[in-house]
N, C-alpha and C. Protein backbone atom coordinates (compact mmCIF):
# COMPACT_ATOMS: atom_id res chain seq x y z
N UNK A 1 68.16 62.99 114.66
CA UNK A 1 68.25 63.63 115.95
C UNK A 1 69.71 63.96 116.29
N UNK A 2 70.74 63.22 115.84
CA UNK A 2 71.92 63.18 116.00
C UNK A 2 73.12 64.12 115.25
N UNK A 3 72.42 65.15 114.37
CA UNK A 3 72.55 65.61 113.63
C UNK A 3 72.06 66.91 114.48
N UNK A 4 71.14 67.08 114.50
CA UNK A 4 70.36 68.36 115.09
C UNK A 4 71.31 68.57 116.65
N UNK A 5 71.33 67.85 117.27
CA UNK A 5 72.11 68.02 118.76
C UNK A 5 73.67 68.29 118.26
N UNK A 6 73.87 68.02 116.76
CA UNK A 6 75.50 68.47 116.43
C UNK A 6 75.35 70.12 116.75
N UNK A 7 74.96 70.18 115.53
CA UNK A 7 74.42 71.57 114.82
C UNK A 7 73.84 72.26 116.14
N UNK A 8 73.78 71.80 116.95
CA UNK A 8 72.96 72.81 118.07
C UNK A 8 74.06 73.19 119.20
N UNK A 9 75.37 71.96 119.19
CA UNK A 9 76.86 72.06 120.26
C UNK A 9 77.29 73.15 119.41
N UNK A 10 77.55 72.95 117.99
CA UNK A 10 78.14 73.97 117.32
C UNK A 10 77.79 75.14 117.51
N UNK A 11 76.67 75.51 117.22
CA UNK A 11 75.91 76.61 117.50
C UNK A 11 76.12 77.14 118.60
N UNK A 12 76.24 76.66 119.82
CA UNK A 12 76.46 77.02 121.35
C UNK A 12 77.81 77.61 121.56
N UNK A 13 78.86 76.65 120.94
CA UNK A 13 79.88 76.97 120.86
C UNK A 13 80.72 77.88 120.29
N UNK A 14 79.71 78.49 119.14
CA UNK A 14 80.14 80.02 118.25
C UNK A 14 80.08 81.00 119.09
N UNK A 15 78.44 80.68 119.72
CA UNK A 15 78.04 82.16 120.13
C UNK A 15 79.26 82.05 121.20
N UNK A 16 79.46 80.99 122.31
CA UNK A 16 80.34 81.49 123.68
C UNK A 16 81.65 82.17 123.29
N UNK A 17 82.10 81.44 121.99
CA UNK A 17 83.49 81.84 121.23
C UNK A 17 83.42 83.16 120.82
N UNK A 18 82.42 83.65 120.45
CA UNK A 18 82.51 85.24 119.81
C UNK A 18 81.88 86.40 120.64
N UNK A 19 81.59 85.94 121.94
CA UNK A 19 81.68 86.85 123.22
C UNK A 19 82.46 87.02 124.08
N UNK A 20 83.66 85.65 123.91
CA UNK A 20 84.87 86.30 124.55
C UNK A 20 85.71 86.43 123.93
N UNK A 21 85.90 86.21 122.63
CA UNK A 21 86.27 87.42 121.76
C UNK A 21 85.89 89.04 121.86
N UNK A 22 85.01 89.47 121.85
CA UNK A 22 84.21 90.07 122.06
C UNK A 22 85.03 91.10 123.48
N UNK A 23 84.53 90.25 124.56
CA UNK A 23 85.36 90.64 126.46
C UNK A 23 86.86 91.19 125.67
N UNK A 24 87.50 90.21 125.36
CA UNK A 24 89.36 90.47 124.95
C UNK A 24 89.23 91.71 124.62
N UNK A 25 88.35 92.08 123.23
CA UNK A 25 88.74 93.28 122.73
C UNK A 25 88.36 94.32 123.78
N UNK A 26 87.51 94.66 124.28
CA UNK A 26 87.29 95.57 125.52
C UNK A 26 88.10 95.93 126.52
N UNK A 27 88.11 94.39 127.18
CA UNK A 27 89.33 94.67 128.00
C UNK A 27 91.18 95.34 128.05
N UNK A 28 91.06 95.03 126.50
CA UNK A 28 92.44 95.41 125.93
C UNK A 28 93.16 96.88 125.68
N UNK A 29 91.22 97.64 125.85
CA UNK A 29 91.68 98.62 125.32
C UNK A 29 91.25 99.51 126.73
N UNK A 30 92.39 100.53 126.84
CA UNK A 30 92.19 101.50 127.93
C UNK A 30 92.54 103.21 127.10
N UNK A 31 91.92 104.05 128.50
CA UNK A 31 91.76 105.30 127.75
C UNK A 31 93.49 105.57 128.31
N UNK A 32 93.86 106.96 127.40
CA UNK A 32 95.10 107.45 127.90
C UNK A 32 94.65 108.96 128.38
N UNK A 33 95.11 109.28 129.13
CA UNK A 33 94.68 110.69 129.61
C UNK A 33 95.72 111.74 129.66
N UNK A 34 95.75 112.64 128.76
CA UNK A 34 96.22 113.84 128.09
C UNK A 34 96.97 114.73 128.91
N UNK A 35 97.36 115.69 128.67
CA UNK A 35 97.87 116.73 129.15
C UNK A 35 97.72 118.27 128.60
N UNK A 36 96.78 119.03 128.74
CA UNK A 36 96.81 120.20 127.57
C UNK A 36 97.95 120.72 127.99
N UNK A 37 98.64 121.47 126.38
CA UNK A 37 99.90 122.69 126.06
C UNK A 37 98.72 123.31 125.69
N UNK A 38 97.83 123.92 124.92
CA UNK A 38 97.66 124.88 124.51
C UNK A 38 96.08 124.27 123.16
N UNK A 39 95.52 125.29 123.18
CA UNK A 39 94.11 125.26 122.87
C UNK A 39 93.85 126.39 121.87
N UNK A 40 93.26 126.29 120.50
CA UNK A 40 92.79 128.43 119.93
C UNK A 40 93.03 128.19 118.60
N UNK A 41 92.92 129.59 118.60
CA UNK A 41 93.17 129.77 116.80
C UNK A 41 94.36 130.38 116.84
N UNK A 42 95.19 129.89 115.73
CA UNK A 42 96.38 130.35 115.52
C UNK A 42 95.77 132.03 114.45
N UNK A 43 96.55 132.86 114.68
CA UNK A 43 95.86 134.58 114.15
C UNK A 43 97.24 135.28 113.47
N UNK A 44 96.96 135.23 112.27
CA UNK A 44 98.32 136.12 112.11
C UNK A 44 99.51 135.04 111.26
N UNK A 45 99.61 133.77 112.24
CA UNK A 45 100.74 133.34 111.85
C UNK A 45 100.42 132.19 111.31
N UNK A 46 99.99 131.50 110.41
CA UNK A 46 99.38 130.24 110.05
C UNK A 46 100.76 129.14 109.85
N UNK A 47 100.03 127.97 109.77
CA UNK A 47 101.01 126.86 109.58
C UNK A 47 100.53 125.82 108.64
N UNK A 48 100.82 124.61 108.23
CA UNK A 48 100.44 123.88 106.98
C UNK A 48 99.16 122.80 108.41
N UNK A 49 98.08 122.67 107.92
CA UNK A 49 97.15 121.73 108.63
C UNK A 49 98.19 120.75 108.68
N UNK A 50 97.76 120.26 110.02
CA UNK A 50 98.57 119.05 110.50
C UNK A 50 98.28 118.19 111.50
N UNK A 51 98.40 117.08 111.35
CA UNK A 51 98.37 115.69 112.31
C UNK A 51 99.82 115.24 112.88
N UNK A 52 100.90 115.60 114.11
CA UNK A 52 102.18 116.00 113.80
C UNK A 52 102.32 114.93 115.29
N UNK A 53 103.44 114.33 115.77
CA UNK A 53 103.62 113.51 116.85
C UNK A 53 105.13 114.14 116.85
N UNK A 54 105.56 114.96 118.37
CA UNK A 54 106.90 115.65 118.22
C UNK A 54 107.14 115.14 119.49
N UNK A 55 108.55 114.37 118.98
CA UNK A 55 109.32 113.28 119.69
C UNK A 55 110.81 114.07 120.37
N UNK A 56 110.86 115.00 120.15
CA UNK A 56 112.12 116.02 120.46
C UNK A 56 112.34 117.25 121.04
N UNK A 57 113.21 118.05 121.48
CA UNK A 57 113.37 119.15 121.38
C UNK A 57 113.49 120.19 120.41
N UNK A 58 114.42 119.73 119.63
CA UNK A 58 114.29 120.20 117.65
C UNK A 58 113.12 119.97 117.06
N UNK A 59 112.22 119.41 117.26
CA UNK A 59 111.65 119.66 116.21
C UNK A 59 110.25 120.70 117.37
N UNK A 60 110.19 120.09 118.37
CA UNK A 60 109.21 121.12 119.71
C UNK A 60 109.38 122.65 119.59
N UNK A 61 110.86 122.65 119.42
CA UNK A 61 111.24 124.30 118.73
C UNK A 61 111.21 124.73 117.72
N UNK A 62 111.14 123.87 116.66
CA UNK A 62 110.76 124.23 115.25
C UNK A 62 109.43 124.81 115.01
N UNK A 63 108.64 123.71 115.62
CA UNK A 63 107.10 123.74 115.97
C UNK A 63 107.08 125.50 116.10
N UNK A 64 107.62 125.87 117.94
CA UNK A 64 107.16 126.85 118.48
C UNK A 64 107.86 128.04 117.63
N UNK A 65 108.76 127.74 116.70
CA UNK A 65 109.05 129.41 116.12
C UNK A 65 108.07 129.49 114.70
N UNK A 66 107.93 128.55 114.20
CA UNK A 66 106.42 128.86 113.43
C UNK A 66 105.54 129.47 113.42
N UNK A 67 105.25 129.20 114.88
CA UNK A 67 103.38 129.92 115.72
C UNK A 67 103.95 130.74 115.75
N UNK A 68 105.16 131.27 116.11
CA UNK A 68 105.69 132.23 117.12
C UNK A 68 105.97 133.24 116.07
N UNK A 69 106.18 132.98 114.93
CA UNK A 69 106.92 134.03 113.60
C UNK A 69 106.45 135.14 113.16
N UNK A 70 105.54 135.55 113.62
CA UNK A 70 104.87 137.13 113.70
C UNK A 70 104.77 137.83 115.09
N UNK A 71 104.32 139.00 115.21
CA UNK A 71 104.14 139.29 116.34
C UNK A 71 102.78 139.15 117.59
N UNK A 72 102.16 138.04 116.97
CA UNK A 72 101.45 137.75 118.07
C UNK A 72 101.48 136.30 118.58
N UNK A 73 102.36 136.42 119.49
CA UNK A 73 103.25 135.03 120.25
C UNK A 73 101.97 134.13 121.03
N UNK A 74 101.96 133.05 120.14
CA UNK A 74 100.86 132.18 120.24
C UNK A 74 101.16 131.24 121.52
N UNK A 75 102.51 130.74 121.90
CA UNK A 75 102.96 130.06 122.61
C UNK A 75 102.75 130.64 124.22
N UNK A 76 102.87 131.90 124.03
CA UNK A 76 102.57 132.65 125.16
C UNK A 76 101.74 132.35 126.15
N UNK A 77 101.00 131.62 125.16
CA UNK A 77 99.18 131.48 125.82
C UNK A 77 99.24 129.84 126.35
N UNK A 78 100.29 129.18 126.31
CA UNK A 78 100.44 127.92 126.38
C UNK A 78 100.09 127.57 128.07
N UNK A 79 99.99 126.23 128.41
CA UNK A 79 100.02 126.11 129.69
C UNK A 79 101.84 125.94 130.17
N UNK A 80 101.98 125.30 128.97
CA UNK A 80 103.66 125.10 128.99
C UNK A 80 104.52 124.97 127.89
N UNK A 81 105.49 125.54 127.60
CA UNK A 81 106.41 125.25 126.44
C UNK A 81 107.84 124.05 126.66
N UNK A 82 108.12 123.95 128.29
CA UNK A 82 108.55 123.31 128.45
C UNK A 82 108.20 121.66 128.93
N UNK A 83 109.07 120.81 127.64
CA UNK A 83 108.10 119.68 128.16
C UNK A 83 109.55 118.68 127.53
N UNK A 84 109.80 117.35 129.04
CA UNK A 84 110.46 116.65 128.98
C UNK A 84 110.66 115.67 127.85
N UNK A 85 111.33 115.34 126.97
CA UNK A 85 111.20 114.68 125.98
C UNK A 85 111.27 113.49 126.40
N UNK A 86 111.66 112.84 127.76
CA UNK A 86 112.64 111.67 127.92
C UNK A 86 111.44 110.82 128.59
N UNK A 87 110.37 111.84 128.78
CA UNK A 87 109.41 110.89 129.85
C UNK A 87 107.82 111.27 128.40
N UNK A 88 107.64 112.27 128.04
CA UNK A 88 106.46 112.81 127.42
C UNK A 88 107.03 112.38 125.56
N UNK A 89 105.71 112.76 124.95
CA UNK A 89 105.52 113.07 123.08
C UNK A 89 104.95 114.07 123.29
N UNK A 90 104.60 114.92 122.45
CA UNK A 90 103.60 116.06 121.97
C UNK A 90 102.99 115.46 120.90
N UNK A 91 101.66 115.94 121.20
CA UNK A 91 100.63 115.50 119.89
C UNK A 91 99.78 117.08 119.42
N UNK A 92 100.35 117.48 118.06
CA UNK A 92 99.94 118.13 117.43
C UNK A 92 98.23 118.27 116.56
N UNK A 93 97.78 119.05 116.60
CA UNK A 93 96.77 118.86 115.59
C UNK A 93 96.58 120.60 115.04
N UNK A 94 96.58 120.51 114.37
CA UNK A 94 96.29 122.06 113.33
C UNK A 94 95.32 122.00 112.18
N UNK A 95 94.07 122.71 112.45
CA UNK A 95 93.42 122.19 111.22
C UNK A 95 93.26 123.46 110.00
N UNK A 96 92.80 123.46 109.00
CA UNK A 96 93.09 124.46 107.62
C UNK A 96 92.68 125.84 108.62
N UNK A 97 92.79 126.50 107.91
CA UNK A 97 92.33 127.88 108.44
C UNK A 97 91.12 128.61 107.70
N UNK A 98 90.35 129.09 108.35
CA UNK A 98 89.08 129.84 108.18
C UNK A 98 88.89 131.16 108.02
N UNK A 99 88.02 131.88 107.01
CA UNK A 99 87.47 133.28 106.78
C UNK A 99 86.98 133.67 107.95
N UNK A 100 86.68 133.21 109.07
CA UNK A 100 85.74 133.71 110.23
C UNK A 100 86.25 133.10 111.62
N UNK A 101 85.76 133.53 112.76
CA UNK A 101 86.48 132.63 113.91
C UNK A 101 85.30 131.47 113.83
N UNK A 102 84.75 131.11 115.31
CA UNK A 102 83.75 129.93 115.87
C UNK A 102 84.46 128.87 115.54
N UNK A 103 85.34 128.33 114.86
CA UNK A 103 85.93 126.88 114.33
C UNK A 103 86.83 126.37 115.47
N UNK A 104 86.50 124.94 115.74
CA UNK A 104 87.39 124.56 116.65
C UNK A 104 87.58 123.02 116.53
N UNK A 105 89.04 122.86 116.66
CA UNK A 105 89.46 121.60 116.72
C UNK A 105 90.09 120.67 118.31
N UNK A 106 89.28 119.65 118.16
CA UNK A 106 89.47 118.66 119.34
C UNK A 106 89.90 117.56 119.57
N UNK A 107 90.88 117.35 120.53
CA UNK A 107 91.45 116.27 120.53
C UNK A 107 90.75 115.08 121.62
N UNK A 108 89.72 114.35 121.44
CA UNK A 108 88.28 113.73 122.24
C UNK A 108 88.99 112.88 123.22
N UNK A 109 89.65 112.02 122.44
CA UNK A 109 89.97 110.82 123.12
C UNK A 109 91.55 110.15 122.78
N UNK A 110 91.79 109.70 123.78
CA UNK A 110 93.01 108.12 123.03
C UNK A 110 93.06 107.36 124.13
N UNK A 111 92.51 106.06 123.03
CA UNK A 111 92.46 104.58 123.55
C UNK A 111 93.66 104.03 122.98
N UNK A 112 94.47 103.25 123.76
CA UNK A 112 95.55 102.42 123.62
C UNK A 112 94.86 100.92 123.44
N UNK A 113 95.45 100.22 122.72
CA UNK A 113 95.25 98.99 122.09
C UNK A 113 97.00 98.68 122.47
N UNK A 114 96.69 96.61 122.00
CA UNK A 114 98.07 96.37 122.62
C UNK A 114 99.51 96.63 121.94
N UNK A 115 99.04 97.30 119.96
CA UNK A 115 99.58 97.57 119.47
C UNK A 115 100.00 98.57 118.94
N UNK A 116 98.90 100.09 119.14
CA UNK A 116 98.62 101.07 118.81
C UNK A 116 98.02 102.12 119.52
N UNK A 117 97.98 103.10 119.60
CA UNK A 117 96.93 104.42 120.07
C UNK A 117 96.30 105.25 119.33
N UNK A 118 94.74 105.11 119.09
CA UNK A 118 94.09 105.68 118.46
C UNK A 118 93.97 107.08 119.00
N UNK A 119 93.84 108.05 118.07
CA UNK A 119 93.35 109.51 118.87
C UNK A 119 92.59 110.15 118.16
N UNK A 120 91.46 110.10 118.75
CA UNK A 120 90.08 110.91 118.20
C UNK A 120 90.44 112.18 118.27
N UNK A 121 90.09 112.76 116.97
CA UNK A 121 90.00 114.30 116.71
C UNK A 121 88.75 114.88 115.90
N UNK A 122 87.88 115.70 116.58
CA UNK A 122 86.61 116.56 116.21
C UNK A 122 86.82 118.08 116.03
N UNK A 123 86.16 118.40 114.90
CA UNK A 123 85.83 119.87 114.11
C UNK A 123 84.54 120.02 114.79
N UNK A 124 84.35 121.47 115.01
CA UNK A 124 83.19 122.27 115.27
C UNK A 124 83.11 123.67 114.55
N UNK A 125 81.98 123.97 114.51
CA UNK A 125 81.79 125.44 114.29
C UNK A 125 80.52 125.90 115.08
N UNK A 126 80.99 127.05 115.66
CA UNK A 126 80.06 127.04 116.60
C UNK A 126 79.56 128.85 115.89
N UNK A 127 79.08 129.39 115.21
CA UNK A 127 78.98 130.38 114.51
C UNK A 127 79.94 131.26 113.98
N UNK A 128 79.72 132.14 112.87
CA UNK A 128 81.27 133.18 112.44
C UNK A 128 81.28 134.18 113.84
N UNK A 129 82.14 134.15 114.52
CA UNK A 129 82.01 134.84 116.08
C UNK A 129 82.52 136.52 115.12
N UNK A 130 83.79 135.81 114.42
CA UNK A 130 84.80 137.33 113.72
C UNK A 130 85.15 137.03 112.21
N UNK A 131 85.65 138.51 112.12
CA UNK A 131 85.44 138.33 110.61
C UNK A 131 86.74 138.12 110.12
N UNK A 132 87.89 137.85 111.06
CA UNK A 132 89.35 137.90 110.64
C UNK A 132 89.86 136.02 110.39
N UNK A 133 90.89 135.51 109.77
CA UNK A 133 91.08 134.73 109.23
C UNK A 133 91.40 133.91 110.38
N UNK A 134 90.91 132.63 110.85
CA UNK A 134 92.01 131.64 111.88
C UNK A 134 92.10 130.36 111.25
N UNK A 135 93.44 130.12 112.75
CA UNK A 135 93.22 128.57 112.25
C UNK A 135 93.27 127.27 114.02
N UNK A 136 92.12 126.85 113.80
CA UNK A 136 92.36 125.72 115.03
C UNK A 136 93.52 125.33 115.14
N UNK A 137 93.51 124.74 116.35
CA UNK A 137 94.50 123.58 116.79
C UNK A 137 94.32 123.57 118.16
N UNK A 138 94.95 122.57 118.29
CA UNK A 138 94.75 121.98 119.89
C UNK A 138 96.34 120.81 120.01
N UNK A 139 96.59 120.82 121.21
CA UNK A 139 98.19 120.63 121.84
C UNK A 139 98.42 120.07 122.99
N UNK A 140 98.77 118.41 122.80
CA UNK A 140 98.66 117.90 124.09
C UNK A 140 99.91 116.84 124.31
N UNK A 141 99.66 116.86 125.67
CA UNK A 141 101.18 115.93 126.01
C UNK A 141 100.48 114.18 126.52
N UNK A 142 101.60 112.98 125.84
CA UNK A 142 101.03 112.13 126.68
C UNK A 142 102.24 111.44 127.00
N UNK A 143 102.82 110.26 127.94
CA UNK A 143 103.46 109.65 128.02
C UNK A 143 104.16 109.26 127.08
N UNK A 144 105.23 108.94 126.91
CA UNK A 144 106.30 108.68 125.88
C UNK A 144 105.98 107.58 125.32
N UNK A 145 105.96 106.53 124.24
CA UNK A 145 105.35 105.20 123.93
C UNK A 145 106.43 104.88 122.41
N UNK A 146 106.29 103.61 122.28
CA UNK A 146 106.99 103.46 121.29
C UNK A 146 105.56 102.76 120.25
N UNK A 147 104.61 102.50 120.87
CA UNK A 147 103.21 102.28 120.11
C UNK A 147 102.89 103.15 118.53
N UNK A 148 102.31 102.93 117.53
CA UNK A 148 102.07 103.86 116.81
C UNK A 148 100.66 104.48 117.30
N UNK A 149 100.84 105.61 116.79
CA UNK A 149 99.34 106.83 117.04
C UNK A 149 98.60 107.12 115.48
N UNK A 150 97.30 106.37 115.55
CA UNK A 150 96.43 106.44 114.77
C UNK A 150 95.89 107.83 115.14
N UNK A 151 95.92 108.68 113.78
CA UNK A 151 94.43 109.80 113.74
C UNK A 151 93.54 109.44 113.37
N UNK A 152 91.96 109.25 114.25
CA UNK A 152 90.85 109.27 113.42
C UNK A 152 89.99 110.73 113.06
């Protein structure tokens, strides 16, 4: 009997232990909420697919004369090109480029953890709309962090 009432504290004591384990991780993690620069298919001027975190002005301008290097000024369409480095990051995403339009890339989510920030990114195709070549991307600002940024 003395044996069985062990095995049964133990038992009690896993499950309470691995539900607040369980609470910690939840609680730990909060959403971060974005800022759109800019949303589309890049047309004309392509760039190498990319997962890109731009910490500067040099390289924010490097970025924008890329898009910008033909004559149909992609930046144009931005909500903003100007963006504080000292308080904000830019988070890049560019995905391959396509024979047809409908393709679109999304930036879903980012949850901060106490060590990291994950950032969900989703592909769609939503039919060949056109028959000319693009390429997704999507362009957002978040608070400045010294955290690393996971792509999933």
């Amino acid at each position: 009997m003395k044996k069985h009432l062990i095995i049964l504290l133990y038992s009690v004591l896993f499950i309470l232990t691995s539900c607040r384990n369980n609470d910690e991780k939840i609680e730990n993690k909060n959403q971060i909420n974005f800022q759109l620069i800019g949303k589309g298919n890049l047309i004309g001027n392509y760039v190498n697919p990319q997962n890109t975190i731009i910490t500067n002005s040099t390289q924010w301008n490097n970025f924008l004369n890329q898009i910008d290097s033909t004559t149909y000024q992609t930046s144009a369409s931005f909500i903003t090109t100007y963006i504080d480095f000292n308080e904000f990051i830019v988070i890049v995403v560019v995905d391959e480029t396509y024979p047809s339009g409908g393709h679109s890339i999304e930036i879903t989510k980012m949850e901060e953890y106490p060590k990291y920030i994950t950032i969900n990114v989703e592909k769609s195709l939503k039919g060949n709309v056109t028959s000319f070549i693009t390429q997704p991307y999507h362009i957002v600002k978040i608070p400045k962090t010294a955290k690393s940024l996971i792509f999933n």
